[in-house]
Protein backbone atom coordinates (compact mmCIF):
# COMPACT_ATOMS: atom_id res chain seq x y z
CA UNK A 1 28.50 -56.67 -57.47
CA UNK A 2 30.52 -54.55 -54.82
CA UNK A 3 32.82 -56.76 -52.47
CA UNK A 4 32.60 -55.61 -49.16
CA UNK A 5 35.54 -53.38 -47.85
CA UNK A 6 36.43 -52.07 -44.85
CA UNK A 7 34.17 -49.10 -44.97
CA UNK A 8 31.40 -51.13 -45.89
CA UNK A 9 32.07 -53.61 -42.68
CA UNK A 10 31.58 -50.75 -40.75
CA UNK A 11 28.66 -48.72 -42.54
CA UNK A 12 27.10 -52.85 -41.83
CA UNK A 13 28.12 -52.56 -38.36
CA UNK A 14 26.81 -49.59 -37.64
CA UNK A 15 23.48 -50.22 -39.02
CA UNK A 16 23.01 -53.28 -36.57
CA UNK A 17 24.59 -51.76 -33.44
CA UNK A 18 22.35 -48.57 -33.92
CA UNK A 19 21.08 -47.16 -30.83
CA UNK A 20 17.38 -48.21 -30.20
CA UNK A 21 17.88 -51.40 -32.08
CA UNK A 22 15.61 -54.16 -31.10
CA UNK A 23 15.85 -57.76 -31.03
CA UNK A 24 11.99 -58.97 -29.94
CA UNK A 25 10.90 -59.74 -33.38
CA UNK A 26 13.02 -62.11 -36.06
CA UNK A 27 12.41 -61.50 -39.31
CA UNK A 28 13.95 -63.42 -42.21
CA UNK A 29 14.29 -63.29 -46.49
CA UNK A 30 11.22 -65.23 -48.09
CA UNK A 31 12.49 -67.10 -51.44
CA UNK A 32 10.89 -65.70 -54.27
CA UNK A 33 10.90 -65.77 -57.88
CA UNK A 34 12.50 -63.09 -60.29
CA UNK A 35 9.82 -63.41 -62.77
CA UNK A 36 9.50 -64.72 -65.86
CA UNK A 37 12.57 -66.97 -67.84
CA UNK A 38 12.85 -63.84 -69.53
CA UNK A 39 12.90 -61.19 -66.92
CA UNK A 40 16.32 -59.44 -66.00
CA UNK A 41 15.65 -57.76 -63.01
CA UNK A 42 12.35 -56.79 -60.92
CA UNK A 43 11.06 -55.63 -57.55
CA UNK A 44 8.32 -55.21 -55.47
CA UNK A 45 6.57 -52.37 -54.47
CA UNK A 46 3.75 -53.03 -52.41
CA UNK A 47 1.88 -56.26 -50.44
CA UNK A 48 -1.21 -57.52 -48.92
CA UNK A 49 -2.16 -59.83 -46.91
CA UNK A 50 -5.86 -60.37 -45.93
CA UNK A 51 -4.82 -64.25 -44.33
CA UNK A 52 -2.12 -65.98 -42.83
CA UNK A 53 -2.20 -68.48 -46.26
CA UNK A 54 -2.47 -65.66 -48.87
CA UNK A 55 -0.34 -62.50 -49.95
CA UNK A 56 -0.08 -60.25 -52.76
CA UNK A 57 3.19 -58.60 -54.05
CA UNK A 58 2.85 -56.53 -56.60
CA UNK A 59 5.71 -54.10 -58.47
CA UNK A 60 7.19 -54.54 -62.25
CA UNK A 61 9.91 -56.75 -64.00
CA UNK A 62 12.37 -55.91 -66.64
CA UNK A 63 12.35 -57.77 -69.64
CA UNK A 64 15.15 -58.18 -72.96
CA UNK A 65 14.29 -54.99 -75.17
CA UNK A 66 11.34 -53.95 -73.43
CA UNK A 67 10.63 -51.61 -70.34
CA UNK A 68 9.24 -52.58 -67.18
CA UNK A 69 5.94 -54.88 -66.98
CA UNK A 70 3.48 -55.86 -64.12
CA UNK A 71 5.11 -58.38 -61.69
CA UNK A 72 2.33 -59.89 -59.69
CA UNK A 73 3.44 -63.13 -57.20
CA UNK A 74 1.19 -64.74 -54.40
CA UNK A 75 1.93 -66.62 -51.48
CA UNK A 76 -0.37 -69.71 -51.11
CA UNK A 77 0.65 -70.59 -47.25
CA UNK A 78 3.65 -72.83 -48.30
CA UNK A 79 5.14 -70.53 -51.13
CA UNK A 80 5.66 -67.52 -53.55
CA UNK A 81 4.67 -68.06 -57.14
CA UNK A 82 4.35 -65.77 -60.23
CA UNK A 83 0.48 -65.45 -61.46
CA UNK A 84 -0.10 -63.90 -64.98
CA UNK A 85 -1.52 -60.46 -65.02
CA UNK A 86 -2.16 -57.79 -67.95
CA UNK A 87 0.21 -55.79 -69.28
CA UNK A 88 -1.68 -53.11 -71.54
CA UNK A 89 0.21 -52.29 -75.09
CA UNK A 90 2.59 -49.59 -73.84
CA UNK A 91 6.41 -49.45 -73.14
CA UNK A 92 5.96 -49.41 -69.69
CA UNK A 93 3.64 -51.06 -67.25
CA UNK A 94 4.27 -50.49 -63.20
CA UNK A 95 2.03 -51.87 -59.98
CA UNK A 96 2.78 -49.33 -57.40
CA UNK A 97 -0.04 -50.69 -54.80
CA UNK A 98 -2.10 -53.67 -53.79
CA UNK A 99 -4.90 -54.01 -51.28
CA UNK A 100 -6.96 -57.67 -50.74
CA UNK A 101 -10.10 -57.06 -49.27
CA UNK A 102 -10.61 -60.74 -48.91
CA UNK A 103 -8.63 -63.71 -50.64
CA UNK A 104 -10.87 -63.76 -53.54
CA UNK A 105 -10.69 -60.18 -54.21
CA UNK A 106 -7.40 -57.63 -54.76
CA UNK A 107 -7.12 -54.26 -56.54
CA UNK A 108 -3.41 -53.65 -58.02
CA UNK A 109 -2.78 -50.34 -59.18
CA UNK A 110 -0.14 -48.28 -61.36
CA UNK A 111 0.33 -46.62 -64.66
CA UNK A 112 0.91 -47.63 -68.57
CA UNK A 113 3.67 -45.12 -69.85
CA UNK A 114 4.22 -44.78 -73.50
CA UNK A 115 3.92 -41.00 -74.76
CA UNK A 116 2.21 -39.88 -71.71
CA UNK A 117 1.00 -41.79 -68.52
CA UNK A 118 -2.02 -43.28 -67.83
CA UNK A 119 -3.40 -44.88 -64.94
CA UNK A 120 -3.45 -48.85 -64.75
CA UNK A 121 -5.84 -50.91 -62.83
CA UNK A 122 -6.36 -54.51 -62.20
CA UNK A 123 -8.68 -56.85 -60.46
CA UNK A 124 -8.29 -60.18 -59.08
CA UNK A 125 -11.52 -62.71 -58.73
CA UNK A 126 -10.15 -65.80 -56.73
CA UNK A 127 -8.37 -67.24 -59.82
CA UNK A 128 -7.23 -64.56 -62.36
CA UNK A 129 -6.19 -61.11 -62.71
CA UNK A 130 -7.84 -58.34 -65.38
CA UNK A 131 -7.30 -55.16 -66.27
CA UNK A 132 -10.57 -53.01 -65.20
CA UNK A 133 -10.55 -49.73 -67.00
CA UNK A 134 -10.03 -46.53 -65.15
CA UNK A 135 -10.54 -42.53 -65.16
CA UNK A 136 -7.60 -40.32 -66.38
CA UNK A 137 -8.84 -37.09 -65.92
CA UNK A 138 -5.91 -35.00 -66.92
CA UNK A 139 -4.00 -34.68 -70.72
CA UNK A 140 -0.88 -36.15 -70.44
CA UNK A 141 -0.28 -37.24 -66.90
CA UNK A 142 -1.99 -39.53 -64.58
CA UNK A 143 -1.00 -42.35 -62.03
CA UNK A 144 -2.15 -44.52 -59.27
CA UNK A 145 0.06 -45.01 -56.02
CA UNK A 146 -2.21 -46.89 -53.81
CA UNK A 147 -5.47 -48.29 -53.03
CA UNK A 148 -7.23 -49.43 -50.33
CA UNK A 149 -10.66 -51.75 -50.09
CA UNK A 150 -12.85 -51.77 -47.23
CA UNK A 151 -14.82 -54.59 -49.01
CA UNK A 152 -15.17 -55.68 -52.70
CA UNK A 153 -17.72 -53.03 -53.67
CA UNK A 154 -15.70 -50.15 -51.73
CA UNK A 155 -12.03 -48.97 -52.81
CA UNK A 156 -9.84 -45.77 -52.73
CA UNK A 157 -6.88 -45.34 -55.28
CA UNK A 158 -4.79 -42.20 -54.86
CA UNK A 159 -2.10 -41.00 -56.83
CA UNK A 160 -1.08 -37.46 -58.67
CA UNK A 161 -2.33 -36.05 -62.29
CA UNK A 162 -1.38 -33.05 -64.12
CA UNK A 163 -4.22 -30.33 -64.28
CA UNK A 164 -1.92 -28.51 -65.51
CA UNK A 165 -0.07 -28.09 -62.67
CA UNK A 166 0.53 -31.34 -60.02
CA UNK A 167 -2.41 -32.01 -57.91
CA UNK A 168 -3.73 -35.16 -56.01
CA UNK A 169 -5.74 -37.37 -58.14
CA UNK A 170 -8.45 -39.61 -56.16
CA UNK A 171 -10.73 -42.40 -57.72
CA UNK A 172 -13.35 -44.33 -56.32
CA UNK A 173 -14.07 -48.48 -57.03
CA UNK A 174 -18.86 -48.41 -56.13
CA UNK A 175 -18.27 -52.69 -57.22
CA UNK A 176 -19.17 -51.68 -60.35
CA UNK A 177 -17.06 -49.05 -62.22
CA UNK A 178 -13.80 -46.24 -60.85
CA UNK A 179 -14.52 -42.83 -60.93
CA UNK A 180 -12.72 -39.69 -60.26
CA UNK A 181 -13.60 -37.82 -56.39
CA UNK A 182 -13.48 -34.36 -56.79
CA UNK A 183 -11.37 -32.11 -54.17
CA UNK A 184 -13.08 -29.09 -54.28
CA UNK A 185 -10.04 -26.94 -52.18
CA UNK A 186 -7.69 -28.14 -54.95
CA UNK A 187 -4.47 -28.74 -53.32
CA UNK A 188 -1.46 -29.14 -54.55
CA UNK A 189 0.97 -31.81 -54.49
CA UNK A 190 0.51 -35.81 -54.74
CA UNK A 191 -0.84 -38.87 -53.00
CA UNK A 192 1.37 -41.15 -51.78
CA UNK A 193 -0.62 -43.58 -49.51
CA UNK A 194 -4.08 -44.28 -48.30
CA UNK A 195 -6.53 -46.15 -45.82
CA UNK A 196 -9.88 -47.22 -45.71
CA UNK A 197 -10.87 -49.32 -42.67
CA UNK A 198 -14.57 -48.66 -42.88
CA UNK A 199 -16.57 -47.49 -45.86
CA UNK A 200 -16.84 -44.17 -44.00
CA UNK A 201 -13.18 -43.46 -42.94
CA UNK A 202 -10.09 -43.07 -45.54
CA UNK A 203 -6.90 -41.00 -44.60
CA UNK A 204 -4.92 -40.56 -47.68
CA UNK A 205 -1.33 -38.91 -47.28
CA UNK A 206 0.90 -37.65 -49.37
CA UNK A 207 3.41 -34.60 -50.06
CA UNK A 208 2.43 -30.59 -50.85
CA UNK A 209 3.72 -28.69 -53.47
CA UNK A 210 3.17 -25.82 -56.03
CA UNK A 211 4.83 -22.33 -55.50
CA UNK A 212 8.15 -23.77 -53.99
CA UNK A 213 6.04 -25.32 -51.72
CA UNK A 214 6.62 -28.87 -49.85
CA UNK A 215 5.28 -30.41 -46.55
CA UNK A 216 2.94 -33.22 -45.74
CA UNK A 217 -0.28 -33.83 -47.67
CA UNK A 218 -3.11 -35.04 -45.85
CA UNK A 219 -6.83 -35.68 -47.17
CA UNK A 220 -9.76 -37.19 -44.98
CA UNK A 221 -12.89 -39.00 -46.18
CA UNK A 222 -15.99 -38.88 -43.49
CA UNK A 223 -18.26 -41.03 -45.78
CA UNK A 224 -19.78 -38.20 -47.77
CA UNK A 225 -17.09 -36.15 -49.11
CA UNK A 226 -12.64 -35.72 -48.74
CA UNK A 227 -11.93 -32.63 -46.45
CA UNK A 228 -8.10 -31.56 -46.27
CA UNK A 229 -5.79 -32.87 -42.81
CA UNK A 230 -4.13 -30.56 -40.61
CA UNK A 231 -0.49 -32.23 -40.81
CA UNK A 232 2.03 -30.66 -39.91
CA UNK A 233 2.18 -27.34 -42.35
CA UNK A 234 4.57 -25.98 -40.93
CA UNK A 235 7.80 -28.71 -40.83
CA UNK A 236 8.14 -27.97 -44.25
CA UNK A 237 10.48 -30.29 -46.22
CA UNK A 238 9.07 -33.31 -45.01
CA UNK A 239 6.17 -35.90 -47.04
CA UNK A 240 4.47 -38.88 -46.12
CA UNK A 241 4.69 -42.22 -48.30
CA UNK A 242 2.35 -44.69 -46.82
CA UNK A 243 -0.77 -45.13 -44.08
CA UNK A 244 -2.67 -47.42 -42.14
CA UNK A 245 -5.66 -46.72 -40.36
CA UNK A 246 -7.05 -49.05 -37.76
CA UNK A 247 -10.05 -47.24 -37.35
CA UNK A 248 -11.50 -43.38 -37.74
CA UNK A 249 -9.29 -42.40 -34.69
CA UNK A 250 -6.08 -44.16 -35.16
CA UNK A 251 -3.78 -43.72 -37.80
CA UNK A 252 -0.16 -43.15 -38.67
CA UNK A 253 1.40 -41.99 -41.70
CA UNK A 254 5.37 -42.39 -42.43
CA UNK A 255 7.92 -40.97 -44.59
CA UNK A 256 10.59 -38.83 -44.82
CA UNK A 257 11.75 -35.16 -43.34
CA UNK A 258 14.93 -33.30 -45.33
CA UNK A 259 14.49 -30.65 -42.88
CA UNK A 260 16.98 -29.92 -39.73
CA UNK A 261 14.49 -29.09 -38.15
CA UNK A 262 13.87 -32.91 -37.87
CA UNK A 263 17.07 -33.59 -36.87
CA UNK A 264 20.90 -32.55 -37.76
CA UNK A 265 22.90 -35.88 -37.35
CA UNK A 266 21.23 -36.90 -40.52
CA UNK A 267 20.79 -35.90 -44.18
CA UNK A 268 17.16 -37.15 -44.12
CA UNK A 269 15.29 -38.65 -41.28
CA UNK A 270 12.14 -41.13 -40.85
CA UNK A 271 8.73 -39.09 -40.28
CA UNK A 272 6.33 -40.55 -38.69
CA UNK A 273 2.23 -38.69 -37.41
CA UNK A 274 -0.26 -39.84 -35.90
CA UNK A 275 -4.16 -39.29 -35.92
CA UNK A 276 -5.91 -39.42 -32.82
CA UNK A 277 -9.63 -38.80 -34.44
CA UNK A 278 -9.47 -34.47 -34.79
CA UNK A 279 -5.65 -33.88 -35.34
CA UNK A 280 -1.93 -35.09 -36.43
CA UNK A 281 1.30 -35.06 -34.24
CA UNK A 282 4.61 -35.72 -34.99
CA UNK A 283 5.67 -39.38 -32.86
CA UNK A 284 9.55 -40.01 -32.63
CA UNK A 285 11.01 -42.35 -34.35
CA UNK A 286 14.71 -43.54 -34.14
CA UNK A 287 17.25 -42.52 -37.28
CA UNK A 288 20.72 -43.95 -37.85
CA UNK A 289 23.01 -41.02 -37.38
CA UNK A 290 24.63 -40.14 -40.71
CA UNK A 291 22.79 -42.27 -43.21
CA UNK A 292 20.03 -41.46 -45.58
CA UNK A 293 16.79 -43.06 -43.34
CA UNK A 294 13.43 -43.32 -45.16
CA UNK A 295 10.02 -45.22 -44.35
CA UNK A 296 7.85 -46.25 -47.33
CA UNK A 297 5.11 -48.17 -45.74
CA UNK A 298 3.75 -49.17 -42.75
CA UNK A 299 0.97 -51.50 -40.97
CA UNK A 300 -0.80 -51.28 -38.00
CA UNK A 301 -2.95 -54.25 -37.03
CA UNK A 302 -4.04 -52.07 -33.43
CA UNK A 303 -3.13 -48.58 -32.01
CA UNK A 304 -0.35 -50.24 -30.12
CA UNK A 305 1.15 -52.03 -32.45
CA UNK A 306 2.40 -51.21 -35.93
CA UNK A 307 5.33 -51.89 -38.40
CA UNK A 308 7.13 -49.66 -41.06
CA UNK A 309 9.57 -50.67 -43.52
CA UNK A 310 11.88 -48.51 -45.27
CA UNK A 311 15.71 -48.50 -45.79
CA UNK A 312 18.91 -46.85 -44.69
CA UNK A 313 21.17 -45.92 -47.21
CA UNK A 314 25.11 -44.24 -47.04
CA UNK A 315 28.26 -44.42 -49.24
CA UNK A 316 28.14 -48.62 -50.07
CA UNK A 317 24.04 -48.52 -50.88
CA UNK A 318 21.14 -49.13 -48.92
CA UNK A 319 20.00 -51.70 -46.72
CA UNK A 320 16.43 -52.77 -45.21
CA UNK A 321 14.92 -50.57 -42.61
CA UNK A 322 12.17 -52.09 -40.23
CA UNK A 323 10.84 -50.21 -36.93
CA UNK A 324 8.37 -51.36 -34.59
CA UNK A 325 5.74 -49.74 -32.53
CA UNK A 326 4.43 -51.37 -29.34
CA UNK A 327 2.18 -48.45 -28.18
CA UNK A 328 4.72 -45.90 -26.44
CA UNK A 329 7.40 -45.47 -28.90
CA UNK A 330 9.03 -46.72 -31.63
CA UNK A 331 12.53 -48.60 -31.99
CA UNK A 332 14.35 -50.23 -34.67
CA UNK A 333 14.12 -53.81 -35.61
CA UNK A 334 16.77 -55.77 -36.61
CA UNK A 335 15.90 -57.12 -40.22
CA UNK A 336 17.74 -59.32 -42.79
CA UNK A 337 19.41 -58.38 -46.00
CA UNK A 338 20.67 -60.59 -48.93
CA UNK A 339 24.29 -61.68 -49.10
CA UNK A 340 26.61 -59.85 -50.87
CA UNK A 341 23.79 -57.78 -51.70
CA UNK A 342 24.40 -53.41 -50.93
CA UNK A 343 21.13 -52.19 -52.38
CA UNK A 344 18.25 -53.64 -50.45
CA UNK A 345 15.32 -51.43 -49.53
CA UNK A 346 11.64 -52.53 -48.51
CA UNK A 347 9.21 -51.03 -50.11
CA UNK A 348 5.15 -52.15 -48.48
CA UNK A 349 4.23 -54.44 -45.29
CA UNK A 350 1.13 -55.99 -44.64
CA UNK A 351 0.66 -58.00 -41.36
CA UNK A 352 -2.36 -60.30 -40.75
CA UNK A 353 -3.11 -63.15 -37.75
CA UNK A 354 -0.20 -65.07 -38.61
CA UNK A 355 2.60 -62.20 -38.66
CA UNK A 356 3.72 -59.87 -40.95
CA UNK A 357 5.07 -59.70 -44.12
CA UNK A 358 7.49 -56.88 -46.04
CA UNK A 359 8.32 -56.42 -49.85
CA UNK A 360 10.93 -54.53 -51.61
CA UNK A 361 14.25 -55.25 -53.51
CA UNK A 362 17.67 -56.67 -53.71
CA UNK A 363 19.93 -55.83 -56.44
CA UNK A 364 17.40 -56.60 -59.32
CA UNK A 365 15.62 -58.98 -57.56
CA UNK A 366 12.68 -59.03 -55.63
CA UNK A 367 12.81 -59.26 -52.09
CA UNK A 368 10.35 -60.49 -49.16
CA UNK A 369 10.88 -60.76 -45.55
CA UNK A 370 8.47 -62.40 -43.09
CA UNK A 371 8.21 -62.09 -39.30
């Protein structure tokens, strides 16, 4: 644990006297357990929340000589608890991404990693989780990032495979069985995020590559097949790590941009486009000059009003980044970290009727914020 010098008071100040910084929402750490008696550390990467009375975290846990294993914990209205879900027989078992399309019905997905990858689905029913089996189309490499469900016989995972080379891997949930979706224009590069509000609308983001290549990924479902986003090609070093899409003509994507051409008073900067139905645009977003600023995830519950988590990171470690849109621009919110704590980073938000919540990690232990 790192005490906190003088720099460190005021990389802290900084951070919460940082131009734009806004004070309208209060968001605070959620208690939750670590995991298992036998867990050593573990952490969140994703969360969803189709009621005010019922979340899903999902991410992996550490164990004593073993690798990681699925970490699954739900909130019940009153609390977080740790529910029992699969861990296939490999070394290493991840949840990357969660989506609920009712309380009784959740898709987690991942990968199992032993000598190669392969991807990792599971399935809640109201009272337990399962493993449900899964395409992996390519040799040696496959994974799941995220999935969305527009209803329980309707789901998008996205992730990357390796064909040989990296390209976006995309598999469908029909209620009864996943299969792989075909991109016929190939692309290449990986899925980071995606959203299905409708059984005819999914945006699914991500970041190019192939050649040297890098620059936002974006892939569009119309309800009959995935056509490739005009994003913006031309930023270059930039790539988008989560989406949410309130409907066919509103959606924003977030991430990152390593590019001056985003800005010069930082390393890397938050990225943030919007879809207005035909096209994306770059929106402003508000960086903290000098420190490492990344969004991860985001939620939008109408086209005025969104959230997207992320961190801030410099010389002493990271702390939690939260912005807030309310419909003209975006500014930062102030949000919580945990004492003594210099490595806290948020990871997935989901917001419902009753507010919103954000998951991540604190030194080795998960971490959940509420507003």
């Amino acid at each position: 644990m790192r005490r906190l010098g003088f720099v460190a008071a005021v990389m802290i100040v900084t951070l919460l006297v940082a131009p734009g910084l806004a004070f309208a929402q209060s968001w605070s750490v959620v208690s939750v357990p670590k995991g298992t008696t036998a867990t050593l550390s573990s952490s969140f990467n994703a969360v969803a929340c189709p009621s005010a009375s019922f979340c899903t975290a999902v991410g992996s846990r550490d164990t004593l000589n073993q690798g990681p294993k699925t970490l699954i914990e739900t909130w019940d209205g009153s609390a977080w608890s740790v529910v029992a879900s699969p861990n296939p027989p490999a070394r290493d078992d991840v949840l990357n991404g969660v989506s609920c399309a009712s309380p009784s019905f959740c898709v987690a997905v991942g990968d199992v990693s032993s000598d190669s990858t392969r991807t990792l689905v599971e399935t809640w029913n109201g009272s337990a989780w399962s493993r449900v089996a899964s395409p992996n189309p390519s040799p040696t490499f496959d994974q799941l990032n995220s999935v969305s469900c527009a209803s329980s016989s309707f789901c998008v995972a996205v992730g990357t495979g390796q064909f040989p080379v990296t390209r976006p891997l995309i598999e469908a949930w029909d209620g009864s069985r996943w299969s792989q979706v075909a991109l016929p224009h190939r692309p290449f590069g990986n899925l980071n995020g995606v959203s299905c509000p409708s059984l005819t609308f999914c945006e699914a983001v991500g970041i190019r590559g192939g050649s040297g290549r890098a620059g936002p990924l974006t892939e569009t479902w119309n309800g009959s097949g995935w056509s490739a986003g005009a994003s913006m090609l031309s930023l270059g070093s930039a790539d988008l790590a989560g989406v949410s899409c309130v409907s066919a003509v509103s959606c924003t994507a977030v991430g990152s941009c390593f590019n001056v051409r985003c800005s010069s008073s930082s390393p890397v900067n938050t990225f943030i486009e919007a879809w207005n139905g035909s096209s994306w645009s770059r929106v402003a977003s508000p960086d903290t000059a000098g420190m490492i600023n990344e969004l991860s995830g985001v939620a939008c519950t109408s086209a005025t009003s969104c959230v997207a988590v992320g961190l801030r990171s410099g010389q002493v470690g990271s702390r939690t980044l939260i912005e807030t849109w309310n419909g003209s621009s975006w500014v930062i919110t102030q949000s919580p970290n945990k004492h003594n704590s210099f490595n806290d980073s948020l990871k997935g938000v989901a917001c419902s009727a009753g507010g919103c919540t954000a998951a991540g990690s604190a030194d080795g232990s998960p971490l959940i914020e509420s507003e």
